[in-house]
Protein backbone atom coordinates (compact mmCIF):
# COMPACT_ATOMS: atom_id res chain seq x y z
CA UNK A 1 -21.17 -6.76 5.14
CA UNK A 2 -20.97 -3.95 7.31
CA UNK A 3 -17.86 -1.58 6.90
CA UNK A 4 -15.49 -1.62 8.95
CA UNK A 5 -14.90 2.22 10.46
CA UNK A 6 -11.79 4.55 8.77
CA UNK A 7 -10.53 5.27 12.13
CA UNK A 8 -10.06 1.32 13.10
CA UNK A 9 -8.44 0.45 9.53
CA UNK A 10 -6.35 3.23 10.47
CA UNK A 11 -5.26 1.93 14.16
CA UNK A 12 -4.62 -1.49 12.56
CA UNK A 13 -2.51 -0.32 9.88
CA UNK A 14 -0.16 1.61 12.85
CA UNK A 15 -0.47 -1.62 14.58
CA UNK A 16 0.90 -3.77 12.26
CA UNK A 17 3.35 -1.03 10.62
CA UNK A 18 6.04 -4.00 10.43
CA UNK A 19 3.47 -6.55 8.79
CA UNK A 20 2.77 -4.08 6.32
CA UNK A 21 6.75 -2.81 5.62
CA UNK A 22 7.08 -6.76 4.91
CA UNK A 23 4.41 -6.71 2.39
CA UNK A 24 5.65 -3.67 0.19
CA UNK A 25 9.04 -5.68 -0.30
CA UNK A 26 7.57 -8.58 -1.60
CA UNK A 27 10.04 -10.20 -4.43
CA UNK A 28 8.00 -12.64 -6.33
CA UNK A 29 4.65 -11.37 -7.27
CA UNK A 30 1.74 -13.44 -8.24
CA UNK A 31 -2.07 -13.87 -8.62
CA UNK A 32 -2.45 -15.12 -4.86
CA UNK A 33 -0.38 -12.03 -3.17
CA UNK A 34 -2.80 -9.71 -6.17
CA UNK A 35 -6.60 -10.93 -5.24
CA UNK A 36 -5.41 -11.24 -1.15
CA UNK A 37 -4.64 -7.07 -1.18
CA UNK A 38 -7.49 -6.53 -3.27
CA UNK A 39 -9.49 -8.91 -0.89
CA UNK A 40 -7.91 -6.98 2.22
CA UNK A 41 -9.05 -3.68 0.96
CA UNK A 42 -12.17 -4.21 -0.34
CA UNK A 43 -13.42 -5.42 3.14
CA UNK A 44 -13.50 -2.00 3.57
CA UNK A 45 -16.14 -1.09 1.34
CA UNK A 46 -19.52 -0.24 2.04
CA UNK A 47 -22.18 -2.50 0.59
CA UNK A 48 -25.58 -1.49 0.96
CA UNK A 49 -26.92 -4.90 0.74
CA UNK A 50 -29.10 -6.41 3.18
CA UNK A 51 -26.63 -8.64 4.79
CA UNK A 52 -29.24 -12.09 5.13
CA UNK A 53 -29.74 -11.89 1.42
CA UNK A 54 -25.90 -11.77 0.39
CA UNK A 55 -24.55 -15.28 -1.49
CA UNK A 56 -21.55 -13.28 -3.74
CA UNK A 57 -18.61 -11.17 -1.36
CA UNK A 58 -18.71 -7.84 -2.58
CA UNK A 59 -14.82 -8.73 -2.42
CA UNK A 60 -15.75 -11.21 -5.05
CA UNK A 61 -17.47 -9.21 -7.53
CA UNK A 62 -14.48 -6.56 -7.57
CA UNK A 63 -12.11 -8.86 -8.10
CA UNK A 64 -13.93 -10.84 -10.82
CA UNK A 65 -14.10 -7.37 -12.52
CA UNK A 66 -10.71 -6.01 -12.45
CA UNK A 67 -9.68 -9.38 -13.59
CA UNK A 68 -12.19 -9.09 -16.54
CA UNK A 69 -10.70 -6.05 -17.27
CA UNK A 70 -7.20 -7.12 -17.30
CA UNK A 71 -8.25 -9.91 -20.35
CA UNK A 72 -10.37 -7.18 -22.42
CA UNK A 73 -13.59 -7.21 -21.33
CA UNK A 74 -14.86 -3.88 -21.17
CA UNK A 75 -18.32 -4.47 -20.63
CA UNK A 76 -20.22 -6.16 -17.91
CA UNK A 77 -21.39 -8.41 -20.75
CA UNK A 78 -18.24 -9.15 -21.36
CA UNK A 79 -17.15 -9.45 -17.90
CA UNK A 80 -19.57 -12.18 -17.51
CA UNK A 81 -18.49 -14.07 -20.23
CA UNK A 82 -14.45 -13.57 -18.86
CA UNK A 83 -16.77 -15.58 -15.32
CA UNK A 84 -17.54 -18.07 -17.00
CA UNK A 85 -15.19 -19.24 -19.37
CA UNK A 86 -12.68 -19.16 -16.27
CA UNK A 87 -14.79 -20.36 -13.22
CA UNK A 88 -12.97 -23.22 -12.52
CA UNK A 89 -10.11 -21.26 -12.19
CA UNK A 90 -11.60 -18.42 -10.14
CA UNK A 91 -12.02 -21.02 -7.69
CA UNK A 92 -8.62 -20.92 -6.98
CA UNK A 93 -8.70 -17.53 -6.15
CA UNK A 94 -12.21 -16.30 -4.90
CA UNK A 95 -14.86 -17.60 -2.52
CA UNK A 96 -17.78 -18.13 -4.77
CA UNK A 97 -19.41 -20.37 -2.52
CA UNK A 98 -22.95 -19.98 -4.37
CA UNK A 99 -20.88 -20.44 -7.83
CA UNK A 100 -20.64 -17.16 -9.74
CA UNK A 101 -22.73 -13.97 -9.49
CA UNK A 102 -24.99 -13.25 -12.60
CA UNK A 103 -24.27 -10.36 -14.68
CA UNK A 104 -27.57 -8.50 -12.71
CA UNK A 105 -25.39 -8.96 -9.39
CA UNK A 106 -22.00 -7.61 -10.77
CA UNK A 107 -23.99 -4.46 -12.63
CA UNK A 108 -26.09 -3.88 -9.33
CA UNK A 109 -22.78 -4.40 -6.32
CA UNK A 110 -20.66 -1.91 -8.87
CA UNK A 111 -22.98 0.84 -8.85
CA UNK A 112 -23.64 0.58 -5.43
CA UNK A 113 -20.14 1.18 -4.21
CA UNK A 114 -19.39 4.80 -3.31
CA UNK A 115 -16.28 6.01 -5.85
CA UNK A 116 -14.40 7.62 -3.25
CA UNK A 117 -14.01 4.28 -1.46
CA UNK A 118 -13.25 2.35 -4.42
CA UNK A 119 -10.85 4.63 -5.54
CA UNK A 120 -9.21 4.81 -2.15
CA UNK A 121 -9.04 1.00 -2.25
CA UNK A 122 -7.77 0.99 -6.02
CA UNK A 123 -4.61 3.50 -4.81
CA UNK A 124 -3.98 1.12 -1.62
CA UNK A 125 -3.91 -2.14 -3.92
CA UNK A 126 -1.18 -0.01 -6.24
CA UNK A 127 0.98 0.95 -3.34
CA UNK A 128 1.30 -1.53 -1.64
CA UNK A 129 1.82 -4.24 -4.58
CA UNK A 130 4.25 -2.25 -7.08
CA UNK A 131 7.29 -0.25 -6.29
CA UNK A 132 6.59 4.00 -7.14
CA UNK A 133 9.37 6.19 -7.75
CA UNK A 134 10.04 7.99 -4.30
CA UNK A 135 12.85 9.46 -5.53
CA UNK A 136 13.38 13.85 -7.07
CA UNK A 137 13.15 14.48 -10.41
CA UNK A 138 14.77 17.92 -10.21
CA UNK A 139 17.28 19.18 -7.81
CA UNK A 140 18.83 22.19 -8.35
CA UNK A 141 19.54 25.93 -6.57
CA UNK A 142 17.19 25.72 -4.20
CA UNK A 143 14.57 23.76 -5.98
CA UNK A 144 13.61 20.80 -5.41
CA UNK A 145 10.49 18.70 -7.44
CA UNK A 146 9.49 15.14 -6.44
CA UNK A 147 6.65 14.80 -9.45
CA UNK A 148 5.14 16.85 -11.97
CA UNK A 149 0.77 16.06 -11.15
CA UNK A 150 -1.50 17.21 -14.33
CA UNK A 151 -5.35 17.80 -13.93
CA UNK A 152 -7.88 17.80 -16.50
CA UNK A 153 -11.15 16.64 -17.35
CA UNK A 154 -12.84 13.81 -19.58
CA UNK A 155 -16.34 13.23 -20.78
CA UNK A 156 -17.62 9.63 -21.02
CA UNK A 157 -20.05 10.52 -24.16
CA UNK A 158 -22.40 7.67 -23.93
CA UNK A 159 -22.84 7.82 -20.69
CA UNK A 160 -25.84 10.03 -21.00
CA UNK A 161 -29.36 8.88 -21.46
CA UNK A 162 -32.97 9.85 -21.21
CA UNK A 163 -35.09 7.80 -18.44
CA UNK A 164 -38.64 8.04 -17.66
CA UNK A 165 -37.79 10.78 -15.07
CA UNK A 166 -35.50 12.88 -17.39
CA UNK A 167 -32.27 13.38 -18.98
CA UNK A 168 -28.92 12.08 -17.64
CA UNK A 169 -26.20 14.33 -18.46
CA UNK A 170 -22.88 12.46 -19.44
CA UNK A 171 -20.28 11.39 -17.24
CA UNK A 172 -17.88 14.04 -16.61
CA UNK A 173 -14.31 13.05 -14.74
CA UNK A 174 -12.06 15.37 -13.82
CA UNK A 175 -8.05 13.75 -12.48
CA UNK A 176 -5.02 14.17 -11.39
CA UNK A 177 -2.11 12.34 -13.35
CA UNK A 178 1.23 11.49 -12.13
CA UNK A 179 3.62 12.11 -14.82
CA UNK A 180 6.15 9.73 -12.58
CA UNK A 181 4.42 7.10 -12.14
CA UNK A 182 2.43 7.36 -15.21
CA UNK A 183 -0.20 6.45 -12.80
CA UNK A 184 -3.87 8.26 -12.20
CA UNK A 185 -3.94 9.49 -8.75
CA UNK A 186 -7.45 11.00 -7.90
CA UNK A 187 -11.11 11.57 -9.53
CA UNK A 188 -13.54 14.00 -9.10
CA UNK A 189 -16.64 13.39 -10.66
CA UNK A 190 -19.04 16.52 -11.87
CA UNK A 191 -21.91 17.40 -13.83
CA UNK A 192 -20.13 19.77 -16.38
CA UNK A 193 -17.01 20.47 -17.49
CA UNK A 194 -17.24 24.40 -16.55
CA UNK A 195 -17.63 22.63 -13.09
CA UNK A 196 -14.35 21.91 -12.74
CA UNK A 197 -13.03 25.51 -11.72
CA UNK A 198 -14.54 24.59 -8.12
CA UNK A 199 -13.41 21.22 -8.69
CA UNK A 200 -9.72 21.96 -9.10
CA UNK A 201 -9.32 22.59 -5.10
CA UNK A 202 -11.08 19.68 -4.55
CA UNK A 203 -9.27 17.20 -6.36
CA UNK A 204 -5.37 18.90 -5.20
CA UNK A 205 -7.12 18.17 -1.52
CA UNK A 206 -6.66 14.51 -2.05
CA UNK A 207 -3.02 14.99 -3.01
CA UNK A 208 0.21 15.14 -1.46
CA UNK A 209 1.29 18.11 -3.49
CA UNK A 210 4.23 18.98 -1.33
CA UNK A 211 7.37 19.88 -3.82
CA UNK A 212 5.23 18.79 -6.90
CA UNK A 213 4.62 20.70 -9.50
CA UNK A 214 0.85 20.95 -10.58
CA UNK A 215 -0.20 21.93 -14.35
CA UNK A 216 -3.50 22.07 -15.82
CA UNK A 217 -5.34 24.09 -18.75
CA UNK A 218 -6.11 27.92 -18.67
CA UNK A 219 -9.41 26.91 -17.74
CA UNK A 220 -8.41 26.26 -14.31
CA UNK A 221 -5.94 29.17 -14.07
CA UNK A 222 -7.96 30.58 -10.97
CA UNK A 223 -6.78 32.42 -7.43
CA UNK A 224 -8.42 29.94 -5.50
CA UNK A 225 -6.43 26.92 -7.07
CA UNK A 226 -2.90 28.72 -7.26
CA UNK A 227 -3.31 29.64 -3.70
CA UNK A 228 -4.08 26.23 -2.37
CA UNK A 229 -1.02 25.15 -4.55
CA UNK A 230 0.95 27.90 -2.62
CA UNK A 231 -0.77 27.21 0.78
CA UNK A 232 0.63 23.27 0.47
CA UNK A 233 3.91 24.05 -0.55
CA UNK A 234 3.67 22.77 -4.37
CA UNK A 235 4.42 24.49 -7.65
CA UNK A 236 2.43 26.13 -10.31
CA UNK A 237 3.37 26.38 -14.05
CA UNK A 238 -0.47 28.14 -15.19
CA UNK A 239 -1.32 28.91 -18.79
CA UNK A 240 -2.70 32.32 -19.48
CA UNK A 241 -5.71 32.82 -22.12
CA UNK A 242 -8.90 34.72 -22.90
CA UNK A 243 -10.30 33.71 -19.08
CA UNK A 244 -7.83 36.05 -18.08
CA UNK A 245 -7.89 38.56 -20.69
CA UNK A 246 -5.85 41.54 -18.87
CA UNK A 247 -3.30 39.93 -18.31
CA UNK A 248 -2.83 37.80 -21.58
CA UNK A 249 -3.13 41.23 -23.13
CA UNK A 250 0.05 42.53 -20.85
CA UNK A 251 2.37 39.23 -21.62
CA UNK A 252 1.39 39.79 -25.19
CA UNK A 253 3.06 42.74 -25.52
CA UNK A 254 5.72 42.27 -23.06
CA UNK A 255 6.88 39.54 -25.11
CA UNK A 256 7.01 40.99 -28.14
CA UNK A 257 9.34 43.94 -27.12
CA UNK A 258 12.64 42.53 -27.59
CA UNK A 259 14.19 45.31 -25.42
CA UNK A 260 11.79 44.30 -22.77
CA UNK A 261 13.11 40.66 -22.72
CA UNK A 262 16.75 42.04 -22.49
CA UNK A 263 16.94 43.69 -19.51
CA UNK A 264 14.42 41.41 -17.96
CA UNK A 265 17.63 38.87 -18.16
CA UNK A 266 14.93 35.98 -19.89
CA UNK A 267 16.38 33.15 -19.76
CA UNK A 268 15.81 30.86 -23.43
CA UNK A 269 15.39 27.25 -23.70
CA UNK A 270 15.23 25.51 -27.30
CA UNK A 271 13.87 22.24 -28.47
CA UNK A 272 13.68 20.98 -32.10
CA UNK A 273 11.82 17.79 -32.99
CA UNK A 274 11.34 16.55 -36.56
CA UNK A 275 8.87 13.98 -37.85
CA UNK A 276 6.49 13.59 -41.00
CA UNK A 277 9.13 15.87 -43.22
CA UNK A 278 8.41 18.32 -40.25
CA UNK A 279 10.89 20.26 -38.15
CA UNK A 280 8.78 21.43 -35.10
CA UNK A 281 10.76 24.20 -32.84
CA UNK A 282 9.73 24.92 -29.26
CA UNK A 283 11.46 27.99 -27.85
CA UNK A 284 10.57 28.93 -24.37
CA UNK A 285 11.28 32.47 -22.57
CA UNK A 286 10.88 32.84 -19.01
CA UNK A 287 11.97 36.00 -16.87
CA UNK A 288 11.58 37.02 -13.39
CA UNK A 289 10.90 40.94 -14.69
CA UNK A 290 7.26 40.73 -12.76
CA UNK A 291 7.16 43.70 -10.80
CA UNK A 292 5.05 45.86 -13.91
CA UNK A 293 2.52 43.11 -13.83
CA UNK A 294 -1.11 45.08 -13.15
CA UNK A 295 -2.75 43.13 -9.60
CA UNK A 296 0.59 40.92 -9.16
CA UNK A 297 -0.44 40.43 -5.65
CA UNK A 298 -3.43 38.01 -7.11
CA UNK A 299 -1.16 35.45 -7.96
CA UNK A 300 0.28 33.74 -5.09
CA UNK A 301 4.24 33.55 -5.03
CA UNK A 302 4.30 35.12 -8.41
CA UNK A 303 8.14 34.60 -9.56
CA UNK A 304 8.15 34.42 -13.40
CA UNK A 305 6.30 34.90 -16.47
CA UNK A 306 6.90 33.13 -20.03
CA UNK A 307 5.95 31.79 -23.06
CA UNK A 308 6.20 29.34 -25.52
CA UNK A 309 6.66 30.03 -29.50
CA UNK A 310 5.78 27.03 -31.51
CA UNK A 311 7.28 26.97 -35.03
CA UNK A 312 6.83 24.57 -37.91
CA UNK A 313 9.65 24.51 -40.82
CA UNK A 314 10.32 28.29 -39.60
CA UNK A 315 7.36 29.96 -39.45
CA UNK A 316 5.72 30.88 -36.49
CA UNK A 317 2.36 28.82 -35.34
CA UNK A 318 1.44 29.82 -32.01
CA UNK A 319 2.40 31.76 -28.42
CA UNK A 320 1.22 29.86 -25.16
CA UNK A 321 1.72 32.51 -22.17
CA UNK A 322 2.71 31.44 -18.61
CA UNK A 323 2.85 32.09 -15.43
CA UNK A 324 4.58 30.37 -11.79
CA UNK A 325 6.19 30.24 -8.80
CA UNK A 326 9.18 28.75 -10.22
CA UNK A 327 11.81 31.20 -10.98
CA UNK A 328 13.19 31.49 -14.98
CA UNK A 329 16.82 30.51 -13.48
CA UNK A 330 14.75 26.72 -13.87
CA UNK A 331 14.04 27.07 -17.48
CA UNK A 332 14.25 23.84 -18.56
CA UNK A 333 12.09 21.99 -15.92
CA UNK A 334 9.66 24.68 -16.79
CA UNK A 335 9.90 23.30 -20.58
CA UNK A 336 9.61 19.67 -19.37
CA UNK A 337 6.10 20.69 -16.72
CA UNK A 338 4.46 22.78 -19.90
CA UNK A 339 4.83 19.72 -22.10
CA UNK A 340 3.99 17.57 -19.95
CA UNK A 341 0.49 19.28 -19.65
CA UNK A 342 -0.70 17.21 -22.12
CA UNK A 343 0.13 14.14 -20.36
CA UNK A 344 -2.89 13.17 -18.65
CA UNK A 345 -4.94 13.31 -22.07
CA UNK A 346 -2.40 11.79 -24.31
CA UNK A 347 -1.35 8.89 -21.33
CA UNK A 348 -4.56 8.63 -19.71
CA UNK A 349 -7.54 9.83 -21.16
CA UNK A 350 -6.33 8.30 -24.77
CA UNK A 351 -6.06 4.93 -23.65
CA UNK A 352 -8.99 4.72 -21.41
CA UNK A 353 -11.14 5.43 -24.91
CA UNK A 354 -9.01 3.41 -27.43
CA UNK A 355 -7.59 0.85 -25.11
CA UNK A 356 -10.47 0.37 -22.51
CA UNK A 357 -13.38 1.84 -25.01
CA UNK A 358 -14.69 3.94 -22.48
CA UNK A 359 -16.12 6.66 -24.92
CA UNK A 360 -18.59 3.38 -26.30
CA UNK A 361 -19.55 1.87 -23.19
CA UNK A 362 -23.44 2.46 -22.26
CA UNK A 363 -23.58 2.18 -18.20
CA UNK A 364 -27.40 3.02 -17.46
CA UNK A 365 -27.06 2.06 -13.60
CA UNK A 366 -26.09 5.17 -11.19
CA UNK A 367 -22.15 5.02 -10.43
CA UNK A 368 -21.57 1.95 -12.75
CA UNK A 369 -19.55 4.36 -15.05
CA UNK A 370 -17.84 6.12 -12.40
CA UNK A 371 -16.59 3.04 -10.90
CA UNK A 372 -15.59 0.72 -13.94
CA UNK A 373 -13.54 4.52 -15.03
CA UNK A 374 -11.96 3.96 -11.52
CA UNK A 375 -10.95 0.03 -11.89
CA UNK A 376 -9.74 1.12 -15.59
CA UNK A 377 -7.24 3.43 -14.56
CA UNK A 378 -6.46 0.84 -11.92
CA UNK A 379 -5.59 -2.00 -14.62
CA UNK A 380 -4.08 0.80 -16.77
CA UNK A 381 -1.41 1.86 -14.21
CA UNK A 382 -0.07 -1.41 -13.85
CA UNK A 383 -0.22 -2.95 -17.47
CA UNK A 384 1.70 0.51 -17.86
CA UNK A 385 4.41 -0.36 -15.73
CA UNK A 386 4.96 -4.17 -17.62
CA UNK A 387 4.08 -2.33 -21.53
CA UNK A 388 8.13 -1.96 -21.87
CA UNK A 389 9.05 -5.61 -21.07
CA UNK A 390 6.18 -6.81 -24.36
CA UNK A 391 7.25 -4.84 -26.83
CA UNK A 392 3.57 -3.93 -28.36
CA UNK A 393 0.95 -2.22 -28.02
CA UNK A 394 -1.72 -1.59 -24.96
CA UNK A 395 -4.48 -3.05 -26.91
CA UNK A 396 -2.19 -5.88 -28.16
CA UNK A 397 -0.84 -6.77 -24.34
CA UNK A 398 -4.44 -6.71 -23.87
CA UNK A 399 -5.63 -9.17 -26.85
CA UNK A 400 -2.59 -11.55 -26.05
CA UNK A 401 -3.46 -11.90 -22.09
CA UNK A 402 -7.18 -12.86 -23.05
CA UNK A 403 -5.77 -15.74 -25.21
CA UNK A 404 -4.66 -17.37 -22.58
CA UNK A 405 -5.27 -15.45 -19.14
CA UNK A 406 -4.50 -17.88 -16.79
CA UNK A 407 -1.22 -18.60 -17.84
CA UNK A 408 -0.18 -14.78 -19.01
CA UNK A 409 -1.67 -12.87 -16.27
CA UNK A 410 0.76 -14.52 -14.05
CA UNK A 411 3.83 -13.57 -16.13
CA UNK A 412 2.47 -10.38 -16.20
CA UNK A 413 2.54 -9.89 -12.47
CA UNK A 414 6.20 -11.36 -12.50
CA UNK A 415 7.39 -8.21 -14.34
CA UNK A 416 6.23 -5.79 -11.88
């Protein structure tokens, strides 16, 4: 199957702009309305196969494994077995006009497919079959913030292996998370994970980053990635260590001069959280006193500095230094954007190992790792959306739609 060119898929989604507007607002999803986008988009794919040889659709295979995932199966072994047990069924749904494609077809059509693509496909399937929140988060003198986008990278540890022509070093992911829509927006796949300082601009490429506010570890606190932030019209909140040793040095002892925080007007934001016999304080100081700051012109839109002073039953456990291009008048969407750094590793990368058992999953075909991570995050997105309406956990929405998938998968979609 031959794929169809960008620039046509592009022509007929202006030409049927009206089609598509009825589509978004569909009331009443269901399996049907699920497999026909996925079917729609997947067209689009390349597949490398030699086209008289081809009995499964590549639109097949994709479907049969997103569905597998869906009802726990996170293994092509599993997957397989998910085929089989349900084929009848499938048959509803899906072609399969040469019955259904061995597990040696699935593993072989999944690591063909180019990630970019699937992931492309993946994002269209989500947009156009749930509703995202379109709406700001934070409006206020003069700033406005439609989403708060978090980057960071994972490691897929058993990914790696030694073949007759060498050793294969491990998976290494690097995405963007939308704290809104609690949904993973783009990939970037690299060798190592001191590779993702190049990445960084790579990945925010792929994003609409307009009035969002980007956050990320110190790591990737580089000129190249603020000013792309800057260039596009988004927000930085960057953490400041060792990588950038000067000028940790400098908001280490600014911070500690109490004078120097008064007449730098800080502004002080407090939050106290207790847990575990445990009263955890978070007390954030932001000030717009930059203009002493050695090479300020390096930092693109440079408008505040801060930090954050973590304390545990009152003593003092750690300083986290800041800086961004929001001013400290904002101090307490600054708070909410530096916790929220965190979220693509405690709402993402957490469940794609204990939900999805990523970090135990041995993929020893080229791109089969990279492209089951991609469908993951897929399933993930929406099962978050429905996790409210069951009460339970990810792993136990899971468990309960694999007793009986036919039935549950298409109350599930009814909650979207």
């Amino acid at each position: 199957m031959a794929k169809i060119a960008k620039t046509l898929k592009e022509l007929k989604e202006n030409l049927e702009i009206e089609d598509y507007i009825e589509e978004t607002e569909i009331e009443n999803y269901d399996l049907h309305i699920l497999t026909n986008e996925i079917n729609e988009e997947a067209s689009y794919l390349m597949d490398k196969r030699e086209e008289e040889y081809i009995k499964h659709s590549l639109e097949d295979i994709v479907i049969i494994v997103i569905l597998g995932l869906f009802a726990n199966s996170n293994t092509f072994v599993e997957i397989e077995i998910f085929a089989k047990k349900h084929y009848e069924w499938l048959r509803n749904y899906l072609e399969l006009s040469y019955g259904l494609p061995s597990i040696c077809t699935i593993k072989r059509v999944i690591a063909a497919l180019n990630p970019k693509e699937l992931e492309e496909m993946c994002n269209h399937v989500f947009l156009n079959f749930v509703k995202v929140t379109q709406k700001p988060i934070y409006v206020k003198n003069g700033l406005k913030l439609m989403d708060i986008n978090s980057l960071d990278g994972k490691t897929a540890n058993n990914s790696k292996r030694n073949t007759i022509e060498g050793y294969i070093k491990p998976t290494n992911a690097m995405s963007a998370y939308s704290v809104v829509n609690e949904k993973c927006l783009a990939t970037e796949f690299i060798s190592e994970k001191t590779n993702e300082i190049p990445t960084s601009p790579k990945l925010l490429k792929r994003l609409n980053i307009k009035d969002v506010a980007i956050t990320f570890d110190a790591l990737n606190t580089q000129k190249d990635t603020i000013d792309y932030i800057v260039k596009n019209e988004g927000y930085y909140v960057a953490p400041i260590k060792d990588n950038q040793s000067i000028l940790k040095e400098d908001l280490e002892l600014y911070f500690q001069d109490l004078y120097l925080i008064k007449v730098g007007n800080a502004k002080v934001y407090e939050e106290i959280e207790k847990s575990h016999n445990q009263a955890e304080k978070r007390t954030y100081i932001f000030t717009n006193d930059i203009d002493w700051i050695y090479q300020k012109e390096k930092w693109s839109d440079l408008k505040s500095i801060g930090v954050l002073i973590k304390e545990i039953n009152g003593e003092e456990k750690e300083r986290k230094y800041f800086i961004s291009n929001i001013k400290a008048n904002h101090i307490e969407i600054l708070s909410k954007i530096i916790r929220n750094e965190w979220s693509i590793e405690n709402k993402l990368h957490w469940y794609l190992d204990m939900v999805f058992l990523e970090d135990k999953n041995k993929c020893y075909i080229e791109n089969s790792q990279k492209n089951l991570n991609i469908m993951k995050k897929f399933c993930l997105g929406i099962l978050k959306i429905v996790k409210s309406h069951y009460n339970m956990s990810m792993n136990s929405i899971r468990f309960q739609l694999s007793i009986d998938f036919e039935n549950e998968i298409e109350q599930l979609l009814k909650l979207l």
